[in-house]
Protein backbone atom coordinates (compact mmCIF):
# COMPACT_ATOMS: atom_id res chain seq x y z
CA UNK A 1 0.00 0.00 0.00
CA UNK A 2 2.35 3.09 -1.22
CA UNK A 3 1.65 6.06 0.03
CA UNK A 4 3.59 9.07 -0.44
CA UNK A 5 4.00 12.84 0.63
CA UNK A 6 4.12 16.03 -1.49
CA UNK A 7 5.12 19.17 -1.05
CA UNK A 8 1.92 20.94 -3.04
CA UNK A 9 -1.23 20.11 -3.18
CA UNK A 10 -1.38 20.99 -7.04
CA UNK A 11 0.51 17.89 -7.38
CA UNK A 12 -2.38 15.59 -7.13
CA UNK A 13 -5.37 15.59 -9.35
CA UNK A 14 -8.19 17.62 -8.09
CA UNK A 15 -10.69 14.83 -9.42
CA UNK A 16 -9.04 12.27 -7.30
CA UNK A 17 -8.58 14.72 -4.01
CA UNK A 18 -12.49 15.73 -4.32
CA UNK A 19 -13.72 12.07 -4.70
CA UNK A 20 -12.33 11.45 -0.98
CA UNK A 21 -13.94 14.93 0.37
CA UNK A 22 -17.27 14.28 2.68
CA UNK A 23 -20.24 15.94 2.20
CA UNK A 24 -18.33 18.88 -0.49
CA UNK A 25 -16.53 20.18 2.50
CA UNK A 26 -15.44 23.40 1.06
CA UNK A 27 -11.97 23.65 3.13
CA UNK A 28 -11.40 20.00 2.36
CA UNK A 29 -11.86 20.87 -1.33
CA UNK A 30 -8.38 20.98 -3.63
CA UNK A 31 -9.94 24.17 -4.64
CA UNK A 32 -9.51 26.09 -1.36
CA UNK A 33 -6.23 23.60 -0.35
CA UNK A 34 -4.53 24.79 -3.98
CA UNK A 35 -5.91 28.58 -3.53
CA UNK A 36 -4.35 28.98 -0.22
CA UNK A 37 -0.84 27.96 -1.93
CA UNK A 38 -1.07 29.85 -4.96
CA UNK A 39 -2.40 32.87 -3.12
CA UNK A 40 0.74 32.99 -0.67
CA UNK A 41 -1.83 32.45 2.21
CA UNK A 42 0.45 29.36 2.95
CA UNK A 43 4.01 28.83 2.18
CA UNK A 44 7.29 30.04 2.65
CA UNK A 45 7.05 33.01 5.23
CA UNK A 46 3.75 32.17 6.41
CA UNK A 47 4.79 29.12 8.83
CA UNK A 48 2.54 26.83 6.94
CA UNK A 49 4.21 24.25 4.28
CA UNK A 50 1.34 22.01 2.62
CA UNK A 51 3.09 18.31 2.88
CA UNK A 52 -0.22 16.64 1.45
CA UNK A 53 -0.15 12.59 2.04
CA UNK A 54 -1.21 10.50 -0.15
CA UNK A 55 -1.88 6.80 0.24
CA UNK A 56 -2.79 4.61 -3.08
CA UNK A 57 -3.69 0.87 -3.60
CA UNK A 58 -1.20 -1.19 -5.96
CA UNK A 59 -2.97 -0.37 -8.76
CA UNK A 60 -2.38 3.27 -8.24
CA UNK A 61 -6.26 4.27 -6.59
CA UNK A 62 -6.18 6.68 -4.35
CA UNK A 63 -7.57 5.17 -0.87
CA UNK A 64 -6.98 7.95 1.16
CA UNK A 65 -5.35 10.96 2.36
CA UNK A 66 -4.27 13.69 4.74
CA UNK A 67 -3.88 17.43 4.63
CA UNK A 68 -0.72 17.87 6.32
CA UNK A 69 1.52 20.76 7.20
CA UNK A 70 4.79 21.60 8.49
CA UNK A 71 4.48 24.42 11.03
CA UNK A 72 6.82 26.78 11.94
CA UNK A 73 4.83 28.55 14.62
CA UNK A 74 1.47 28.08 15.91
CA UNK A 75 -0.10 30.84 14.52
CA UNK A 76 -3.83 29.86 12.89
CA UNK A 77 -4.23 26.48 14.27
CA UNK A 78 -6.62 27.39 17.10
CA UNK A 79 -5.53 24.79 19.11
CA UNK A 80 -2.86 26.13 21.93
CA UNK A 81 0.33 24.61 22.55
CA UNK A 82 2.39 28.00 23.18
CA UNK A 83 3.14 26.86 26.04
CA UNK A 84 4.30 23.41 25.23
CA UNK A 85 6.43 25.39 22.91
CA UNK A 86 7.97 27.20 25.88
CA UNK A 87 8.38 24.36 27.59
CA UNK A 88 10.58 22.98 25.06
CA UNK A 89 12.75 26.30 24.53
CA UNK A 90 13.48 26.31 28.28
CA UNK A 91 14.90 23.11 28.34
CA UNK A 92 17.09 23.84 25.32
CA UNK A 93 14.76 22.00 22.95
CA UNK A 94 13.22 22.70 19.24
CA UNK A 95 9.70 22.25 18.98
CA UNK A 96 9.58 24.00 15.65
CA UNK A 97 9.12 22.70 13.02
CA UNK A 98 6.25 20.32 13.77
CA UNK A 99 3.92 18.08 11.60
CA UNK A 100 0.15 18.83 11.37
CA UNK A 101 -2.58 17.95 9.75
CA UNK A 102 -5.55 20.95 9.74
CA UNK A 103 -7.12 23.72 7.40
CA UNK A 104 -4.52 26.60 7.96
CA UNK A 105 -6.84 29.49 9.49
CA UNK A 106 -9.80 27.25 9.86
CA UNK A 107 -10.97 25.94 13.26
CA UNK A 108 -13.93 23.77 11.66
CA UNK A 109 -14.17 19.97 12.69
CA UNK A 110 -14.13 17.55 9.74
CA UNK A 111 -12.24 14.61 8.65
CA UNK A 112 -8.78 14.91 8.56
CA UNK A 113 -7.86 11.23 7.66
CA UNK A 114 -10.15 11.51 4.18
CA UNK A 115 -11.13 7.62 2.75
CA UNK A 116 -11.88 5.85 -0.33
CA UNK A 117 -15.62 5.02 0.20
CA UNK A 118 -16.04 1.70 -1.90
CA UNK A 119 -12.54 0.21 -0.18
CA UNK A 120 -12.60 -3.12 1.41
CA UNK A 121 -9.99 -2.12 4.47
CA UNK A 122 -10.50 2.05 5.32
CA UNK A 123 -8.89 1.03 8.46
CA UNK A 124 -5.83 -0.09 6.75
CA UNK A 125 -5.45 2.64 4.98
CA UNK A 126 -5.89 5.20 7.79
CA UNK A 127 -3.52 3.50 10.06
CA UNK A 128 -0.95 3.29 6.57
CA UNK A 129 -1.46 7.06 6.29
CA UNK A 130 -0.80 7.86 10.31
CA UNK A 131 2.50 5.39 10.57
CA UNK A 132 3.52 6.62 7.42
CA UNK A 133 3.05 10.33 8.96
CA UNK A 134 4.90 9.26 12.13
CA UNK A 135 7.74 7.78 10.14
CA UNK A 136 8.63 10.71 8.16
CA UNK A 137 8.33 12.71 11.93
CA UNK A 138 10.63 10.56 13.25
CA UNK A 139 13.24 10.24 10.23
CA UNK A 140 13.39 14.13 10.51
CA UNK A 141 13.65 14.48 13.97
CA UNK A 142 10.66 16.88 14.09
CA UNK A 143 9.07 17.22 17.93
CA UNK A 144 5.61 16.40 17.22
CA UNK A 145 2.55 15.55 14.84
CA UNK A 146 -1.07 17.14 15.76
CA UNK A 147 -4.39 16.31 14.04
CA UNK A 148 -6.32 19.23 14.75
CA UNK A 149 -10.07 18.95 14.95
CA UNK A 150 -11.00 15.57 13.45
CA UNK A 151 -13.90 14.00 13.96
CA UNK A 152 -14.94 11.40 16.58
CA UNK A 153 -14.68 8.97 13.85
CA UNK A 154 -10.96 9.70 13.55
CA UNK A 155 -9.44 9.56 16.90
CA UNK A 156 -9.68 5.92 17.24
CA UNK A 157 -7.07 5.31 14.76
CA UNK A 158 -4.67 7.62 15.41
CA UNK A 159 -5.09 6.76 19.69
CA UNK A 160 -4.79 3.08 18.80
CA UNK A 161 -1.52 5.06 16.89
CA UNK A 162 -0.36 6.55 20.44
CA UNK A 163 -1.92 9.93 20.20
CA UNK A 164 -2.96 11.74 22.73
CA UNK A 165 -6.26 13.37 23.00
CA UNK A 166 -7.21 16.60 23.69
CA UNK A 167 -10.49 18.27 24.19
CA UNK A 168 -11.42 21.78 22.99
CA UNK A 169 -15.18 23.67 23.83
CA UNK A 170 -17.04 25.78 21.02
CA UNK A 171 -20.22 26.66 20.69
CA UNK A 172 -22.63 25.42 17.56
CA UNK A 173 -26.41 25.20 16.68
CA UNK A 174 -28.23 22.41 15.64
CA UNK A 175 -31.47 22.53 13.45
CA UNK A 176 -34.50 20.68 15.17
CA UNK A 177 -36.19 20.69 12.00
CA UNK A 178 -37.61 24.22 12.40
CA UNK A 179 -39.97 25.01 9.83
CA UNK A 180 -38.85 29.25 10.08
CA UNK A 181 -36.76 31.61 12.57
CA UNK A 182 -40.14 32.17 14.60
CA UNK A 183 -39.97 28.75 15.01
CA UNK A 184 -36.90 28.70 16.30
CA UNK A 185 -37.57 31.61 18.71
CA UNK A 186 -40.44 29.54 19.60
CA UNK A 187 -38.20 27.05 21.66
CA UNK A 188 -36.38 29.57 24.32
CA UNK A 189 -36.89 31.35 27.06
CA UNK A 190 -38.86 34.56 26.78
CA UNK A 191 -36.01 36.56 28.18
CA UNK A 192 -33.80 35.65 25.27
CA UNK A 193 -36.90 35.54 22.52
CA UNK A 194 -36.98 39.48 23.69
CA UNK A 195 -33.04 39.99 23.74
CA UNK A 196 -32.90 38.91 20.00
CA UNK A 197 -36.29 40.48 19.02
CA UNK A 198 -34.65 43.26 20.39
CA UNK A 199 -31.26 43.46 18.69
CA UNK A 200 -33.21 43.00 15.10
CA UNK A 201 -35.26 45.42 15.77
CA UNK A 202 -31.95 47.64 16.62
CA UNK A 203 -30.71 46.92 13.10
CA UNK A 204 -33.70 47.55 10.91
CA UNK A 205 -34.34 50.71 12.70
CA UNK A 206 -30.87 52.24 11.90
CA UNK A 207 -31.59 51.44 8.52
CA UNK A 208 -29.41 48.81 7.80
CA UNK A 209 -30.23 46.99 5.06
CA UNK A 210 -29.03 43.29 4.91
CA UNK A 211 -28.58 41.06 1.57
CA UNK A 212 -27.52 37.43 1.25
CA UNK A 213 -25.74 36.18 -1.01
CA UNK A 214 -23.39 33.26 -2.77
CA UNK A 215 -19.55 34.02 -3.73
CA UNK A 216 -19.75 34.88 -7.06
CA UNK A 217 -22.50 36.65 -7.03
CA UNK A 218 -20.43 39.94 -5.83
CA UNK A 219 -18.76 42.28 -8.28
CA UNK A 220 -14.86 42.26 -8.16
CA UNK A 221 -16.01 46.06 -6.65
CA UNK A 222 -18.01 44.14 -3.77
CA UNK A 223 -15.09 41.84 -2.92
CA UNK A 224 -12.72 44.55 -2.79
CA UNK A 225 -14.76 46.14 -0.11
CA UNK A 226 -15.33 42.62 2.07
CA UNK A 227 -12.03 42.16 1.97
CA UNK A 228 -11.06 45.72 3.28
CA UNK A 229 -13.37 44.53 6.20
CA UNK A 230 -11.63 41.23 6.52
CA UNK A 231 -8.35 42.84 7.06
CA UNK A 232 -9.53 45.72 9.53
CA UNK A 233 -10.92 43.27 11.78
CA UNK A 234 -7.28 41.81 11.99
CA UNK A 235 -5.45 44.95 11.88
CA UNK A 236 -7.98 46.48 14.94
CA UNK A 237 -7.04 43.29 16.72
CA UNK A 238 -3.41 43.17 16.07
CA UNK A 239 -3.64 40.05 13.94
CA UNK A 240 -2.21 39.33 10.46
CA UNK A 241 -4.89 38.97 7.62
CA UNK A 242 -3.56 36.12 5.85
CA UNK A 243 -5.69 35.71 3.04
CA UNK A 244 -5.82 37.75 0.32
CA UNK A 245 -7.50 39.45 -1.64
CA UNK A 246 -6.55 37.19 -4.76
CA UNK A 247 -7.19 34.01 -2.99
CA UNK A 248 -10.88 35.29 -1.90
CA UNK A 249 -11.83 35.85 -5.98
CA UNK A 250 -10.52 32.39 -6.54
CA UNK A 251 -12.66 30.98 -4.43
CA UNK A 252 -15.57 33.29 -5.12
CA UNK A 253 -15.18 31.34 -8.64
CA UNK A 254 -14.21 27.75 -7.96
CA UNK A 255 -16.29 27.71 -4.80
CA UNK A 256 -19.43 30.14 -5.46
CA UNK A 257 -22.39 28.06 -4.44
CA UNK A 258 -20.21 27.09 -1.12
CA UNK A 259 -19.13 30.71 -0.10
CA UNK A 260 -21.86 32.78 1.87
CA UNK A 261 -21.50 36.60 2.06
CA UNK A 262 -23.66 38.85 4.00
CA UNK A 263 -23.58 42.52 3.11
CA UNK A 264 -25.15 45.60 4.87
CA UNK A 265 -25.89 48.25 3.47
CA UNK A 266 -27.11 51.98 4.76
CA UNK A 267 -27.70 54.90 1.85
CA UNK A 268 -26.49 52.75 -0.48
CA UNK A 269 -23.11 52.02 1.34
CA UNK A 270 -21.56 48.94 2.00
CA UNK A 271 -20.63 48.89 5.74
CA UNK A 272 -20.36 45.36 7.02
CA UNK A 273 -19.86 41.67 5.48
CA UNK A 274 -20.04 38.44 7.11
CA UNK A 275 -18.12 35.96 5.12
CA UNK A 276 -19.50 32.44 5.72
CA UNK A 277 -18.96 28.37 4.14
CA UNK A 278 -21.36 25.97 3.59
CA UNK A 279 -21.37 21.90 2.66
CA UNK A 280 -24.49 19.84 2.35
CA UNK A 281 -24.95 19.66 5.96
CA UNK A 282 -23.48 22.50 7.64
CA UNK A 283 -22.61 26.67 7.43
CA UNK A 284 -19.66 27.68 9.06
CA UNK A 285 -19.42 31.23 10.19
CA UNK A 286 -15.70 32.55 9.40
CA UNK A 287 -14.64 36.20 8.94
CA UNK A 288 -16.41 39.46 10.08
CA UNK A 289 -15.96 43.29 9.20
CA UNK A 290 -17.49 46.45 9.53
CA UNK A 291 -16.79 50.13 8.72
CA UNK A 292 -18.07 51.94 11.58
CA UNK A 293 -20.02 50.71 15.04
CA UNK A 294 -23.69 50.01 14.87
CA UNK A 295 -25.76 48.50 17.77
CA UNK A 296 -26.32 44.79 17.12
CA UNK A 297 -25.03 44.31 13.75
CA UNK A 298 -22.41 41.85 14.42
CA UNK A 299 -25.19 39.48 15.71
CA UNK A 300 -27.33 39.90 12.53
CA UNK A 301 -24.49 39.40 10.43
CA UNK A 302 -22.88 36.71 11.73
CA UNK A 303 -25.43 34.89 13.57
CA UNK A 304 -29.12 35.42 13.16
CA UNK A 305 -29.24 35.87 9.14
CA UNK A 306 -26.57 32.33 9.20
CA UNK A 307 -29.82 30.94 11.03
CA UNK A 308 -32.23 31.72 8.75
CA UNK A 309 -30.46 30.66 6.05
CA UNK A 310 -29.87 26.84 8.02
CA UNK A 311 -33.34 26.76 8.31
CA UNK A 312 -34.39 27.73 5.03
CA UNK A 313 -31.83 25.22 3.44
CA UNK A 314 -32.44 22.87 6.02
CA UNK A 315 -28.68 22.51 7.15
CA UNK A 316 -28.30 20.65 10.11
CA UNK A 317 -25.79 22.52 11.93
CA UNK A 318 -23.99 25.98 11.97
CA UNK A 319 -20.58 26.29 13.37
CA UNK A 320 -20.26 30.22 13.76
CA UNK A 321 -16.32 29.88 14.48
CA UNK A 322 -14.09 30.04 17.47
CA UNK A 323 -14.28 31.10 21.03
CA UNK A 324 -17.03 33.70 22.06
CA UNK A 325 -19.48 32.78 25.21
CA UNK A 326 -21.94 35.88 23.83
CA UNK A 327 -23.30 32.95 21.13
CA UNK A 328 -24.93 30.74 24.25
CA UNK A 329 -27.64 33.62 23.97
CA UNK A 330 -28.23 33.28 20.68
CA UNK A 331 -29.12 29.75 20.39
CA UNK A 332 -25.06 28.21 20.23
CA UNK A 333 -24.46 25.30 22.95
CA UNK A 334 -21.53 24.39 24.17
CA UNK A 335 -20.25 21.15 21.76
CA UNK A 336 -16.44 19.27 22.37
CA UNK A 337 -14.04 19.31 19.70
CA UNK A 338 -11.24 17.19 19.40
CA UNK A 339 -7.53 17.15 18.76
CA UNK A 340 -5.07 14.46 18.41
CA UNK A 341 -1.17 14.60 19.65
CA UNK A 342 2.28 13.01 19.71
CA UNK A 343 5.03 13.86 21.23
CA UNK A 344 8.46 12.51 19.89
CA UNK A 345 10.38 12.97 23.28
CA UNK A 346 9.73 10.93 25.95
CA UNK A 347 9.70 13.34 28.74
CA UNK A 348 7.64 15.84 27.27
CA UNK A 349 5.08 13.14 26.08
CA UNK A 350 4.85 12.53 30.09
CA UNK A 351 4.29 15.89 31.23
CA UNK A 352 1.82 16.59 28.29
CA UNK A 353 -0.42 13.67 28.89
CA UNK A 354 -0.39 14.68 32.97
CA UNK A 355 -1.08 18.10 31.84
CA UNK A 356 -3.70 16.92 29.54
CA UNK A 357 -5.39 14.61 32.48
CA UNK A 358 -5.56 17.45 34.35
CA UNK A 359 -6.78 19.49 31.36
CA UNK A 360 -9.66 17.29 30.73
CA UNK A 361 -12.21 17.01 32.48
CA UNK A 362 -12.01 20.60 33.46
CA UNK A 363 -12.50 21.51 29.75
CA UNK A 364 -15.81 18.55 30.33
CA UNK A 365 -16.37 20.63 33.79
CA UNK A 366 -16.56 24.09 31.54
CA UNK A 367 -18.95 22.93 28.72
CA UNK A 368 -21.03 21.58 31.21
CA UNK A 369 -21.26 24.88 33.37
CA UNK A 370 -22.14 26.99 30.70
CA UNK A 371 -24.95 24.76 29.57
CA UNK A 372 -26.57 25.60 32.37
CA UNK A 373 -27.00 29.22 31.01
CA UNK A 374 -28.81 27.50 27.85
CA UNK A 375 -31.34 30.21 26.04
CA UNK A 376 -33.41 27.05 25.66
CA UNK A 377 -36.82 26.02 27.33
CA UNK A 378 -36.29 23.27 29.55
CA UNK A 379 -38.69 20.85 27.86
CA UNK A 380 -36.50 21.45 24.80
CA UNK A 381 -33.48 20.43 26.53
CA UNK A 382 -35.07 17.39 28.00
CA UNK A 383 -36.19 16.52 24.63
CA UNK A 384 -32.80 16.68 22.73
CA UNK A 385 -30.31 15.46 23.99
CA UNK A 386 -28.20 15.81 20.88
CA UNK A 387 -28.53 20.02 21.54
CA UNK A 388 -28.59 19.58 25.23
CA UNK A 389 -25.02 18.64 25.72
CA UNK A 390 -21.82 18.64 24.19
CA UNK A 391 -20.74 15.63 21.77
CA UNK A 392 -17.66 13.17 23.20
């Protein structure tokens, strides 16, 4: 079972890569993978070196594959191990560069060891792909190898592999079959019913007007503008806007029915844009700008128009990104994600996996805390499970 590593993902077929990509993940795609690298989003300078893996059956099918990195820092993974890194520098050690497999930028849970449906041994392959991965670690003396945010579906293999498991906490919505947004409203408390009521109510009465719409459906003009928003959201934070401006009217192309933009408007001026992702069964909320203040925007941008659009495309789920406590509110419950580690040095892999018990069940101890501030009824809660509580 050969399976190889490249240093581009233009090197393998895009008909192959997509055939392997669940549910037209858009970040999974070879569209956004080969964007990203032709962009400069990724590559030399950025800390992020594609190293795409590659594993085929002896008649040269491709079975599976990984999107793997070498990382130079830990900047846009989303997962933090600064202080692992630390660690390591006191004690006179490199832990840069490191192996990992993720979506630079892109804290969205998906597959990360990608399978051949109609094989006869997808565990074979998997555990081909993650020795092979541990291998090349190994032969290189690199420190580590992370798998950030894989599914459920994918830790077994790479634990049974000596990983290490980690356990993250954001905050996602699931649709209950709602027939509209009223319906929706229908199932929490009146106090938060009122608080969102409220904040659209805010935004329709400064005049904001608010438009939907798919990639590459906006002028080269309109993406100009979202992407001056994109970057002053990073620049107000004291972040680095890695992607560009190129890369975005790529994707607005290659990706159009998969890339969600919302755009305000007030006299006929662009002032805010909320650029989202889609696959068949989930949006994910990624990148927010605006031009100037206005009192609840930010929540009809990024949250409440993302709703209506789940439930009027009956999406199952909406992942409105990283972080952010505000979203419990708003109908977003606290939901586990997942990451996957291994350590090279003994020591280190010691202190990491006490660090980690430790780490554990406090991260179980958070979700749990802040589910108690669900905006849901009770009876909904009671009723499903599957939105009550966050997924192991």
């Amino acid at each position: 079972m050969p399976v190889e590593c490249f240093d581009s993902f233009t090197a393998i077929s895009p008909a192959e890569w997509n055939t392997l990509v669940p549910d037209s993940n858009p970040f999974l795609s070879h569209e956004f993978l080969t964007a990203l690298e032709r962009h400069h989003c990724v590559g030399e300078g950025t800390g992020w070196l594609p190293q795409p893996v590659v594993c085929r059956a002896g008649d040269g099918r491709l079975l599976g594959a990984t999107p793997l990195y070498l990382n130079f820092n830990s900047y846009g993974e989303f997962v933090f191990d600064w202080g692992w890194a630390e660690a390591f520098r006191r004690q006179g050690f490199a832990y840069y560069p490191k192996l990992v497999s993720a979506i630079p930028y892109t804290p969205t849970t998906s597959r990360r060891l990608l399978l051949a449906p109609d094989q006869p041994q997808p565990d074979d392959t998997a555990r081909a792909i993650i020795d092979f991965v541990l291998e090349e670690s190994q032969c290189r003396r690199y420190s580590s190898v992370h798998w950030l945010f894989p599914t459920s579906e994918d830790l077994q293999p790479l634990q049974q592999q000596g990983f290490l498991p980690r356990l993250g906490c954001q905050f996602h919505w699931q649709n209950l079959n709602y027939r509209d947004f009223q319906d929706f409203l229908d199932t929490l408390t009146a106090k938060r019913r009122k608080n969102i009521n409220r904040e659209r109510r805010l935004v329709r009465e400064a005049g904001l007007e608010l438009r939907l719409l798919r990639g590459g459906d906006l002028s080269e003009a309109q993406w100009h503008t979202v992407h001056a928003f994109y970057r002053s959201t990073f620049q107000r934070l004291g972040g680095t806007p890695t992607l560009t401006l190129p890369f975005f009217l790529e994707i607005a192309s290659t990706l159009s029915d998969r890339l969600i933009v919302v755009l305000a408007r007030i006299h006929n001026r662009e002032v805010a844009a909320a650029i989202s992702f889609r696959d068949q069964t989930t949006l994910y909320g990624r990148h927010w700008g605006c031009r100037a203040d206005y009192d609840s925007l930010h929540f009809e941008a990024c949250y409440y128009q993302g709703l209506e659009y789940c439930i009027e495309q009956g999406l199952r789920r909406f992942e409105p990104g990283a972080q952010g406590e505000h979203k419990i509110h708003r109908g977003f419950l606290p939901t586990l994600t997942h990451s996957a580690h291994w350590i090279a040095h003994p020591s280190f892999r010691q202190a990491i996996s006490q660090f980690l018990a430790q780490e554990t069940p406090a991260v179980r101890d958070y979700a749990a805390e802040l589910l108690q501030h669900s905006p849901y009824r009770a009876e909904v809660i009671r009723d499903a499970p599957t939105v009550a509580g966050p997924t192991r």
